[in-house]
PDB file of N, CA and C in Angstrom:
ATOM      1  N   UNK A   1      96.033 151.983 150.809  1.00  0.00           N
ATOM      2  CA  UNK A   1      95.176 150.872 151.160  1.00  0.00           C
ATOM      3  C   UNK A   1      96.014 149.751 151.715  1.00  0.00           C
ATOM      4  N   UNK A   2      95.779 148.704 152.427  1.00  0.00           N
ATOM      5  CA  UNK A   2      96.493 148.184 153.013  1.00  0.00           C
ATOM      6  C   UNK A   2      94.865 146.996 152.681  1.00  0.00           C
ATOM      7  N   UNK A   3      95.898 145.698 152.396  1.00  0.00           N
ATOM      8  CA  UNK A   3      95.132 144.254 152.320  1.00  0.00           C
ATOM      9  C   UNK A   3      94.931 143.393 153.316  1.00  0.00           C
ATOM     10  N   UNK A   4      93.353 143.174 153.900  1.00  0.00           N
ATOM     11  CA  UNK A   4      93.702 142.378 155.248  1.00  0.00           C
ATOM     12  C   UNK A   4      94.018 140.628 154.852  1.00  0.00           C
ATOM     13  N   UNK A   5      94.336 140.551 156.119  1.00  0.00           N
ATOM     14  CA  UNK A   5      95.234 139.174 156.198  1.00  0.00           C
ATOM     15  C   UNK A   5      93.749 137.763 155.446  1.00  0.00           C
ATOM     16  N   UNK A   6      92.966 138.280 156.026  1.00  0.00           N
ATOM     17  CA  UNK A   6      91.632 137.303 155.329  1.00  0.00           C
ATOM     18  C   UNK A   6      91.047 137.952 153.777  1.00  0.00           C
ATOM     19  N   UNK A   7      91.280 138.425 153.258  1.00  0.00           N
ATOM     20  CA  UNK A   7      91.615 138.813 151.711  1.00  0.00           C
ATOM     21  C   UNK A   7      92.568 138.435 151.535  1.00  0.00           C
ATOM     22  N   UNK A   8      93.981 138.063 151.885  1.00  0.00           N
ATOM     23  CA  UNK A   8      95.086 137.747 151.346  1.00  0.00           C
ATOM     24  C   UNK A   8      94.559 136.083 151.385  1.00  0.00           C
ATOM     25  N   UNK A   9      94.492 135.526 152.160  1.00  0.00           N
ATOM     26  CA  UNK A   9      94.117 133.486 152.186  1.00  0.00           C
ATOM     27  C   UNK A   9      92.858 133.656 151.305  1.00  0.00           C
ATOM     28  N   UNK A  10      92.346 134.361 151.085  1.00  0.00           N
ATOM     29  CA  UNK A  10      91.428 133.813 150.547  1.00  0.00           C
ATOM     30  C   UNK A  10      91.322 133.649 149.021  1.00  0.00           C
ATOM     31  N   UNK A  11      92.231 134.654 148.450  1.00  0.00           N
ATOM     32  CA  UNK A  11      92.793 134.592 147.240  1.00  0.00           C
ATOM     33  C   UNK A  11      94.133 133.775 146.994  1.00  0.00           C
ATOM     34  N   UNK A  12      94.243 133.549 147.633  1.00  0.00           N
ATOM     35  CA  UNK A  12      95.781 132.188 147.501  1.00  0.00           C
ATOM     36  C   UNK A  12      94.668 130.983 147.528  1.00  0.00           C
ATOM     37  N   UNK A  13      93.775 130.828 148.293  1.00  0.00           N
ATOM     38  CA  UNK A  13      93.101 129.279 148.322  1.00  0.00           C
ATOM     39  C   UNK A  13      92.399 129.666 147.019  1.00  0.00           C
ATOM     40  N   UNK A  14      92.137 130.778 146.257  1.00  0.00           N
ATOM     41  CA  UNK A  14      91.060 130.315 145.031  1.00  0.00           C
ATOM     42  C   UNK A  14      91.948 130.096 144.124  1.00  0.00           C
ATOM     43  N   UNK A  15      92.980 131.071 144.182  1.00  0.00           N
ATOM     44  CA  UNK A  15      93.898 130.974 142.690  1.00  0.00           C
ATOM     45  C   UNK A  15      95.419 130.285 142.878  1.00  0.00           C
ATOM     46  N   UNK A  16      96.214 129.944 143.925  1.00  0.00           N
ATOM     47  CA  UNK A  16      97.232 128.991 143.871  1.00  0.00           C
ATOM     48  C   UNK A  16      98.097 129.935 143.084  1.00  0.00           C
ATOM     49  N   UNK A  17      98.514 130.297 142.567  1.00  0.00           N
ATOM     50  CA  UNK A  17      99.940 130.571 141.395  1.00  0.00           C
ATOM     51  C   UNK A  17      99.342 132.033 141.150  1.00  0.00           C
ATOM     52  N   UNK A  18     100.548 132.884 140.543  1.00  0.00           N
ATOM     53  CA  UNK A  18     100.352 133.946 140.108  1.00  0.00           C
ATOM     54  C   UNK A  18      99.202 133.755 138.848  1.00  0.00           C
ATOM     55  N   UNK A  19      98.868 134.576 138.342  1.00  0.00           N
ATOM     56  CA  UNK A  19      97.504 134.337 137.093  1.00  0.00           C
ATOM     57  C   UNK A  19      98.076 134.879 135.949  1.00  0.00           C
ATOM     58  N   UNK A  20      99.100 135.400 135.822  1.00  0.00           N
ATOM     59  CA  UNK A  20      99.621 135.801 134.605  1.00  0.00           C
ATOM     60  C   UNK A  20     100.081 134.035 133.490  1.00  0.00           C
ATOM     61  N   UNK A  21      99.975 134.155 132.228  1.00  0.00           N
ATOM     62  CA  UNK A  21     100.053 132.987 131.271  1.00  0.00           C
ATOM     63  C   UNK A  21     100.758 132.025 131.725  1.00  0.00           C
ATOM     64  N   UNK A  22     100.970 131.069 132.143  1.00  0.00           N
ATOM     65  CA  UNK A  22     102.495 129.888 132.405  1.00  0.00           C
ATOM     66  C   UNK A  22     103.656 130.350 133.490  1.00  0.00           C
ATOM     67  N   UNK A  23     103.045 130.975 134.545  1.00  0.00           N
ATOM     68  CA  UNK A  23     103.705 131.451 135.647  1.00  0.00           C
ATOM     69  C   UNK A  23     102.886 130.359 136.629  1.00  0.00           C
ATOM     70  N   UNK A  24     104.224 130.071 137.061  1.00  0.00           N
ATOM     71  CA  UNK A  24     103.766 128.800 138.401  1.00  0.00           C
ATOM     72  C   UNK A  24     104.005 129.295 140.137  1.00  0.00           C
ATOM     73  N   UNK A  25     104.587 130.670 139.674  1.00  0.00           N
ATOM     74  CA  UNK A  25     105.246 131.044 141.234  1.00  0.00           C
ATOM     75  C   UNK A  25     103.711 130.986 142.522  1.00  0.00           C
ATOM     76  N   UNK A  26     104.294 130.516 143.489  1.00  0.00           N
ATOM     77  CA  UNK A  26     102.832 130.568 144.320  1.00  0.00           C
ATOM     78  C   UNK A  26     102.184 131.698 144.719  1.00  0.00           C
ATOM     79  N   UNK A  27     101.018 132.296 145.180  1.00  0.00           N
ATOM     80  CA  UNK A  27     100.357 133.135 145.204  1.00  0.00           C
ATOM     81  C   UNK A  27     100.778 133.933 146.577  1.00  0.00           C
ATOM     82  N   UNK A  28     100.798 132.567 147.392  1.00  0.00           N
ATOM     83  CA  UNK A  28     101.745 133.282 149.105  1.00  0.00           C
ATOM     84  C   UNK A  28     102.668 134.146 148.523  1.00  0.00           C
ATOM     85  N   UNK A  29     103.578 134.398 147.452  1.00  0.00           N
ATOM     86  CA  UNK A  29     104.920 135.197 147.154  1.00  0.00           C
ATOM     87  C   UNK A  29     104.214 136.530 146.618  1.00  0.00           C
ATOM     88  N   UNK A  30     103.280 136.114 145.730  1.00  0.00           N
ATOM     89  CA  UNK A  30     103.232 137.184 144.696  1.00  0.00           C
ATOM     90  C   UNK A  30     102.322 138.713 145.315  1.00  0.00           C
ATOM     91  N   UNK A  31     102.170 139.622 144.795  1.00  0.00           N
ATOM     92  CA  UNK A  31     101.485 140.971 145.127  1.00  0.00           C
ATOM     93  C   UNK A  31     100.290 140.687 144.950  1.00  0.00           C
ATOM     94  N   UNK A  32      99.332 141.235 145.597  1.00  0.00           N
ATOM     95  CA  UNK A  32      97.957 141.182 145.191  1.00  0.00           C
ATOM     96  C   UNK A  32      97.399 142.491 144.719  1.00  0.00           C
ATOM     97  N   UNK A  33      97.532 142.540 143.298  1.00  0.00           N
ATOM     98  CA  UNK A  33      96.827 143.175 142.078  1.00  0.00           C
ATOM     99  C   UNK A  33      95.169 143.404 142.096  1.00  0.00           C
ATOM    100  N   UNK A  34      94.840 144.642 142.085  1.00  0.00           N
ATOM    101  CA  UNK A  34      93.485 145.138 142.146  1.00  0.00           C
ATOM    102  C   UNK A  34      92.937 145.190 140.637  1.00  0.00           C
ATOM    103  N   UNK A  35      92.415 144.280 140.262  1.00  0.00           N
ATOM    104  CA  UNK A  35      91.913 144.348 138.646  1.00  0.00           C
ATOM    105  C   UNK A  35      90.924 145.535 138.249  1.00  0.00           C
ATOM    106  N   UNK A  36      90.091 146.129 139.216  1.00  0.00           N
ATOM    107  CA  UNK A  36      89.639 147.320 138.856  1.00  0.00           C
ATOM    108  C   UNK A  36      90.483 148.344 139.975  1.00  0.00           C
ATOM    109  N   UNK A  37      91.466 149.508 139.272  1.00  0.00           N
ATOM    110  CA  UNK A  37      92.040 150.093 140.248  1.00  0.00           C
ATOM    111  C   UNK A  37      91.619 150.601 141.239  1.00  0.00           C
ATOM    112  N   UNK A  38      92.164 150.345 142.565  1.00  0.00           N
ATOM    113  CA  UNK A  38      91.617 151.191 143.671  1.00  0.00           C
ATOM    114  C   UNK A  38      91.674 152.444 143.586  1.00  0.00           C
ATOM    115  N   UNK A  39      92.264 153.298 142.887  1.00  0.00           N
ATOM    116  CA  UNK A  39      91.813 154.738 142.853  1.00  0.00           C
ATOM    117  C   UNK A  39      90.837 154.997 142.146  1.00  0.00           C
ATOM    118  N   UNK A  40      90.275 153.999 141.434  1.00  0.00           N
ATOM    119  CA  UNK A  40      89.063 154.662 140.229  1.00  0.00           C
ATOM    120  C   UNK A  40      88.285 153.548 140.804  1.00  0.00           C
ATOM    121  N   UNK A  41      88.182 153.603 142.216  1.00  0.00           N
ATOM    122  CA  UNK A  41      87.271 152.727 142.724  1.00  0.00           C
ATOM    123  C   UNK A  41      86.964 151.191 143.240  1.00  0.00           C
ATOM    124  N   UNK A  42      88.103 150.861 142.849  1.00  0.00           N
ATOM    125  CA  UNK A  42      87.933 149.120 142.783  1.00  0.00           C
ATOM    126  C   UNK A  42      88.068 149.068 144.280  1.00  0.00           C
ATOM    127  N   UNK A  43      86.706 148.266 144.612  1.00  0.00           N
ATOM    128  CA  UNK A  43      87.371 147.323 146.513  1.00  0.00           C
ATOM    129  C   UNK A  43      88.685 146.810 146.658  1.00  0.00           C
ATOM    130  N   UNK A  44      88.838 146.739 147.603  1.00  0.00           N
ATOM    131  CA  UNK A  44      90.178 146.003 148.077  1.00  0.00           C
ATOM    132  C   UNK A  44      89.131 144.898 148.792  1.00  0.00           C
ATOM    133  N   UNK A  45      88.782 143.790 148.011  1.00  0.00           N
ATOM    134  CA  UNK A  45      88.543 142.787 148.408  1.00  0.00           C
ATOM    135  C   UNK A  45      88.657 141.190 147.549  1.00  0.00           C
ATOM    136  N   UNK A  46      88.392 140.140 148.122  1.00  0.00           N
ATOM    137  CA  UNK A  46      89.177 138.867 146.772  1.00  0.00           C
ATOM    138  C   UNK A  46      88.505 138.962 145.847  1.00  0.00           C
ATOM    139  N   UNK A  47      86.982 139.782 145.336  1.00  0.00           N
ATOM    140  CA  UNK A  47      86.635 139.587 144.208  1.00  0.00           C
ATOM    141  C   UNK A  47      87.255 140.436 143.341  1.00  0.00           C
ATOM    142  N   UNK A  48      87.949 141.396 143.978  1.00  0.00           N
ATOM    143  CA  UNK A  48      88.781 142.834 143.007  1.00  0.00           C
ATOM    144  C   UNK A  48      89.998 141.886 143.018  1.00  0.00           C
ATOM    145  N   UNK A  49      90.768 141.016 144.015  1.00  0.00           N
ATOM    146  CA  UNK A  49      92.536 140.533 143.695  1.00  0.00           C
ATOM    147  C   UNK A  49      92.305 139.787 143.011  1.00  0.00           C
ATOM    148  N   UNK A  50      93.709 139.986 142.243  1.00  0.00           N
ATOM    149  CA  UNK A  50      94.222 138.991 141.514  1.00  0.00           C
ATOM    150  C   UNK A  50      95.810 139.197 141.909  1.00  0.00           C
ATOM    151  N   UNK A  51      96.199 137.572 142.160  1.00  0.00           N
ATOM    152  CA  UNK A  51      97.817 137.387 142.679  1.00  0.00           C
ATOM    153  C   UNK A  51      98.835 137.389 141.299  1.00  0.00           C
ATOM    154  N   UNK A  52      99.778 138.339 141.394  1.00  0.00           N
ATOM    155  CA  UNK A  52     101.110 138.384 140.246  1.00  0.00           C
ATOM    156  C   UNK A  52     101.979 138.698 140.924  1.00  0.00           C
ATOM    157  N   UNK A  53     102.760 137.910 140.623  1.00  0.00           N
ATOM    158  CA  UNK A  53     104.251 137.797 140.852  1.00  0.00           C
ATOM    159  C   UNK A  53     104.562 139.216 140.043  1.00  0.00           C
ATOM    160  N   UNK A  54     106.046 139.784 141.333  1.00  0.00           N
ATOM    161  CA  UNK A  54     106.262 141.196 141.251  1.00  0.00           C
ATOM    162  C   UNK A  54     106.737 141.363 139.409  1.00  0.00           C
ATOM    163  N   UNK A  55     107.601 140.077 139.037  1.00  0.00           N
ATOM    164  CA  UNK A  55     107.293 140.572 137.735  1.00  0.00           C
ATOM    165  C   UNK A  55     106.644 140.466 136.754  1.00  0.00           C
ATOM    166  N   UNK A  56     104.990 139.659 136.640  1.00  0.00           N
ATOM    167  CA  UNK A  56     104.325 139.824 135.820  1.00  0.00           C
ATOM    168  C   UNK A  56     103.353 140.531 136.666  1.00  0.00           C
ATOM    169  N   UNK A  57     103.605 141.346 137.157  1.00  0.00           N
ATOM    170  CA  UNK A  57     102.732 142.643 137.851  1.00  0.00           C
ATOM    171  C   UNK A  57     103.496 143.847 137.451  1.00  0.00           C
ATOM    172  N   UNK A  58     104.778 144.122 137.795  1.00  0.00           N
ATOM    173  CA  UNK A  58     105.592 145.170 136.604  1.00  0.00           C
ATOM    174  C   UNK A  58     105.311 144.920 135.227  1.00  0.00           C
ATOM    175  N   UNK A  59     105.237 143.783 134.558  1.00  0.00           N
ATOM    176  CA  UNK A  59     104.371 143.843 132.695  1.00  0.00           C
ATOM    177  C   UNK A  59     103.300 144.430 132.960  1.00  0.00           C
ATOM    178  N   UNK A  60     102.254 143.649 133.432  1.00  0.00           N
ATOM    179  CA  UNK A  60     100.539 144.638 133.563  1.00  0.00           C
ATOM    180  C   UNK A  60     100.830 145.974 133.625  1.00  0.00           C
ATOM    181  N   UNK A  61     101.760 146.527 134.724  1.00  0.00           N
ATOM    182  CA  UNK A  61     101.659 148.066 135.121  1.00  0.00           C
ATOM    183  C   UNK A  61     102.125 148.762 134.102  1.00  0.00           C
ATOM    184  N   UNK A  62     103.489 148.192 133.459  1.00  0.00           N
ATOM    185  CA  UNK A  62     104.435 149.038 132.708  1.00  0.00           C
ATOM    186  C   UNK A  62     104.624 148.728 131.300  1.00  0.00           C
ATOM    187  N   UNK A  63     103.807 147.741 131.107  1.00  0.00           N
ATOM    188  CA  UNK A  63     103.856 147.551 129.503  1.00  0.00           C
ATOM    189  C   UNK A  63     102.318 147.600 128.878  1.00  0.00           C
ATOM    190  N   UNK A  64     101.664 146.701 128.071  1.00  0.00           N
ATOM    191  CA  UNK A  64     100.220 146.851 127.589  1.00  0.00           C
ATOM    192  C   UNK A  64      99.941 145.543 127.433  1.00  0.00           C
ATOM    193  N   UNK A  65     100.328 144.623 128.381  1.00  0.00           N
ATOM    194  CA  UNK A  65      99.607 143.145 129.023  1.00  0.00           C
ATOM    195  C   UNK A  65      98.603 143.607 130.210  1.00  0.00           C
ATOM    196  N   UNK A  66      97.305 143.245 129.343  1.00  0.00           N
ATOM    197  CA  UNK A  66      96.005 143.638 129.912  1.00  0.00           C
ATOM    198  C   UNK A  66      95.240 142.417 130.456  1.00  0.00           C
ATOM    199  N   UNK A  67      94.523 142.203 131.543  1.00  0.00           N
ATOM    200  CA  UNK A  67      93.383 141.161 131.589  1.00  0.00           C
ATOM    201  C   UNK A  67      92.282 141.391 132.236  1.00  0.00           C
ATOM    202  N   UNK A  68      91.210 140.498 132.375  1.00  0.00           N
ATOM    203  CA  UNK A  68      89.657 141.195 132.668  1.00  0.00           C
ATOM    204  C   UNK A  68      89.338 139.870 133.384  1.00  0.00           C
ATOM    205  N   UNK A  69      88.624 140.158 134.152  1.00  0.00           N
ATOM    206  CA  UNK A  69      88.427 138.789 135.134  1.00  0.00           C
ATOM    207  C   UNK A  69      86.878 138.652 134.578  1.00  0.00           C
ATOM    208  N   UNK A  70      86.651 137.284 133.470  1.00  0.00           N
ATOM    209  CA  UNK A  70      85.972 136.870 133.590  1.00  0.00           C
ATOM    210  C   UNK A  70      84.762 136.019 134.620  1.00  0.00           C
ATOM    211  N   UNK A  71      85.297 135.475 135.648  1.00  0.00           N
ATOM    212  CA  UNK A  71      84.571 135.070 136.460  1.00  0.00           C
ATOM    213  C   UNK A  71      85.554 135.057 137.552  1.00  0.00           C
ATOM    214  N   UNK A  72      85.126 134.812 138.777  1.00  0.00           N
ATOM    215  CA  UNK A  72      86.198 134.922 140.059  1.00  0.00           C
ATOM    216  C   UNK A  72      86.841 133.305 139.583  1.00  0.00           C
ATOM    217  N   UNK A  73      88.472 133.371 139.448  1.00  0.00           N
ATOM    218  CA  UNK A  73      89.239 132.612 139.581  1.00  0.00           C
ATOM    219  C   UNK A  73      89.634 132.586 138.286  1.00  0.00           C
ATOM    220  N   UNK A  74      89.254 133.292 137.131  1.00  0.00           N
ATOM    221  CA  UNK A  74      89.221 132.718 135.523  1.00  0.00           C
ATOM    222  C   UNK A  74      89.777 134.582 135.158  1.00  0.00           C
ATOM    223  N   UNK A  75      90.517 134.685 134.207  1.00  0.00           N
ATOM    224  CA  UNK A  75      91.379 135.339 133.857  1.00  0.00           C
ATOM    225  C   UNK A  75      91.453 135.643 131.998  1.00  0.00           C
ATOM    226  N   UNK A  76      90.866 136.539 131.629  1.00  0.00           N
ATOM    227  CA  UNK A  76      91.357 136.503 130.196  1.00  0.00           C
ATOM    228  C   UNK A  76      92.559 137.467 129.991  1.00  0.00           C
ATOM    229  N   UNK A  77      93.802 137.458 129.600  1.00  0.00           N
ATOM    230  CA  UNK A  77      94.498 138.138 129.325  1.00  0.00           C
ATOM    231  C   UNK A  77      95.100 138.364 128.075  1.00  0.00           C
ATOM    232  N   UNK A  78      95.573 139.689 127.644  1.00  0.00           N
ATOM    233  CA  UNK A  78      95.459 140.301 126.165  1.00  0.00           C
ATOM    234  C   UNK A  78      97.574 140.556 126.252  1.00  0.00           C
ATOM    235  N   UNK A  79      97.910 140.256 125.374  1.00  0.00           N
ATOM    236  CA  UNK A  79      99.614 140.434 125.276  1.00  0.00           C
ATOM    237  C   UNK A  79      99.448 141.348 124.235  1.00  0.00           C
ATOM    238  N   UNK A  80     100.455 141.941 124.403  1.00  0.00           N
ATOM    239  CA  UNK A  80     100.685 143.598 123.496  1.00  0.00           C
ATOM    240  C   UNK A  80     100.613 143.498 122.385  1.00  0.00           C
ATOM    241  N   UNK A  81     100.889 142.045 121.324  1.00  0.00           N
ATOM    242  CA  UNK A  81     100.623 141.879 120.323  1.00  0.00           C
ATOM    243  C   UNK A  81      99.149 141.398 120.395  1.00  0.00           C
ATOM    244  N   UNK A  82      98.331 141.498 120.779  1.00  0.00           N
ATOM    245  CA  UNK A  82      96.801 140.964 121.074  1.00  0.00           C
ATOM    246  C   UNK A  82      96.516 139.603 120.812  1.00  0.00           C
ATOM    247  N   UNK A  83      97.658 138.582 121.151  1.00  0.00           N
ATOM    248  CA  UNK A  83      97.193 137.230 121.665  1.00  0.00           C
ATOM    249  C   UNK A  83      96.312 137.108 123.011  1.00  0.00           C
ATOM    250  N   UNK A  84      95.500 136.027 122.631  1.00  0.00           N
ATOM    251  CA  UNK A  84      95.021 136.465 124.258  1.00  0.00           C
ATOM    252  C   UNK A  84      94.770 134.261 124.775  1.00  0.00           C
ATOM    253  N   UNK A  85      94.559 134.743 125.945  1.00  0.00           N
ATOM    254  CA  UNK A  85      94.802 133.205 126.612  1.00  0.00           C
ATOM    255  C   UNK A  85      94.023 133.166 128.094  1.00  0.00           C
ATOM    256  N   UNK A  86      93.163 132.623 128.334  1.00  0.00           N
ATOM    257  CA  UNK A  86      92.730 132.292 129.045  1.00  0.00           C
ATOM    258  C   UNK A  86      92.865 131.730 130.423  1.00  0.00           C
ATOM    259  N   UNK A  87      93.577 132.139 131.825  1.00  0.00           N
ATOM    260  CA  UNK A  87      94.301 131.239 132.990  1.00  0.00           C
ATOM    261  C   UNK A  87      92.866 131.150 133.831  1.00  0.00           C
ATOM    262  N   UNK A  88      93.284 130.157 134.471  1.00  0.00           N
ATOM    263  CA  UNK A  88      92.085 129.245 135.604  1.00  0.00           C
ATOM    264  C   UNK A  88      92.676 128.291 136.332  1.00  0.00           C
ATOM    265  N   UNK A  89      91.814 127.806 137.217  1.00  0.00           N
ATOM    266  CA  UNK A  89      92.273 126.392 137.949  1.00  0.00           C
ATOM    267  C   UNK A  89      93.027 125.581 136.891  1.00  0.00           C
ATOM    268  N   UNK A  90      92.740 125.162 135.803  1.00  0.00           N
ATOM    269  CA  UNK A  90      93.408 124.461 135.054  1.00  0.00           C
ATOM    270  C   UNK A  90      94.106 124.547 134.300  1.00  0.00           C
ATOM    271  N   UNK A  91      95.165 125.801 134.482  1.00  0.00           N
ATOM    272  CA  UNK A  91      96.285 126.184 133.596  1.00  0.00           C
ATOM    273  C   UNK A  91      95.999 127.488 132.725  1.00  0.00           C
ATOM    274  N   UNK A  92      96.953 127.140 131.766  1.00  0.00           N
ATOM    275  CA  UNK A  92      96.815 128.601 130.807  1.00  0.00           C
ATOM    276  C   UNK A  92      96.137 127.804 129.765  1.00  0.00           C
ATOM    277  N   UNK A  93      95.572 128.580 128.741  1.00  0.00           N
ATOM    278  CA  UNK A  93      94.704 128.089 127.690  1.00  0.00           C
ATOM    279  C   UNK A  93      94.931 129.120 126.595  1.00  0.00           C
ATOM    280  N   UNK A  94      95.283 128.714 125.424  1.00  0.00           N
ATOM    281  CA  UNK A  94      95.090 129.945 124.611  1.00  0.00           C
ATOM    282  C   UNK A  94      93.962 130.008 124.005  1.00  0.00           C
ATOM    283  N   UNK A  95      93.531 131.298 123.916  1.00  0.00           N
ATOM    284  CA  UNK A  95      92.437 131.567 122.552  1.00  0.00           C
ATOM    285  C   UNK A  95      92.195 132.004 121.487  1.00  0.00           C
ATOM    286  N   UNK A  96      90.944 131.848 120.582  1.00  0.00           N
ATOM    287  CA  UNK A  96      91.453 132.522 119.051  1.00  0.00           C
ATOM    288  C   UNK A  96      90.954 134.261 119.186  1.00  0.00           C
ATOM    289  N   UNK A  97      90.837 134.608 118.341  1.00  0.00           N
ATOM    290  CA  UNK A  97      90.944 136.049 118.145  1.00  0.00           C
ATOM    291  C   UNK A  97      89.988 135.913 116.997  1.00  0.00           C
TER     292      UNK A  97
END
């Protein structure tokens, strides 16, 4: 699959920074991550990306840091010990369990 250039701006103008917890790297750098996989179906479009920097995109892939896109731009993510924290326009947020 290959990402067109208007899916790529359009997910840098919603989300700014990679979306992984307290990562500030900008979204222009980072990979654009298919939250439902494209082989088991997910579009390749901005409501499927989410921007991570290559290395909190190697954690998601290769470890068991999970997240679920609550709403387009809003992010819940689960850390291997099952903290989980909330990223959005307005930072990281943690939550209770």
């Amino acid at each position: 699959y290959e990402i067109p250039d208007r899916h790529r701006v359009s997910v840098e103008l919603r989300d700014h920074t990679c979306r992984f917890p307290r990562c500030g790297r900008k979204a222009k750098t980072c990979d654009l991550d298919h939250a439902r996989p494209h082989g088991k179906g997910g579009p390749t479009c901005p409501c499927n990306l989410v921007p991570l920097c290559r290395r909190h995109h190697r954690a998601k892939t290769h470890s068991r840091w999970r997240y679920k896109v609550t709403k387009p731009g809003t992010y819940t993510w689960t850390s291997p010990n099952g903290f989980l924290w909330q990223v959005d326009h307005r930072g990281t947020h943690p939550l209770r369990t």
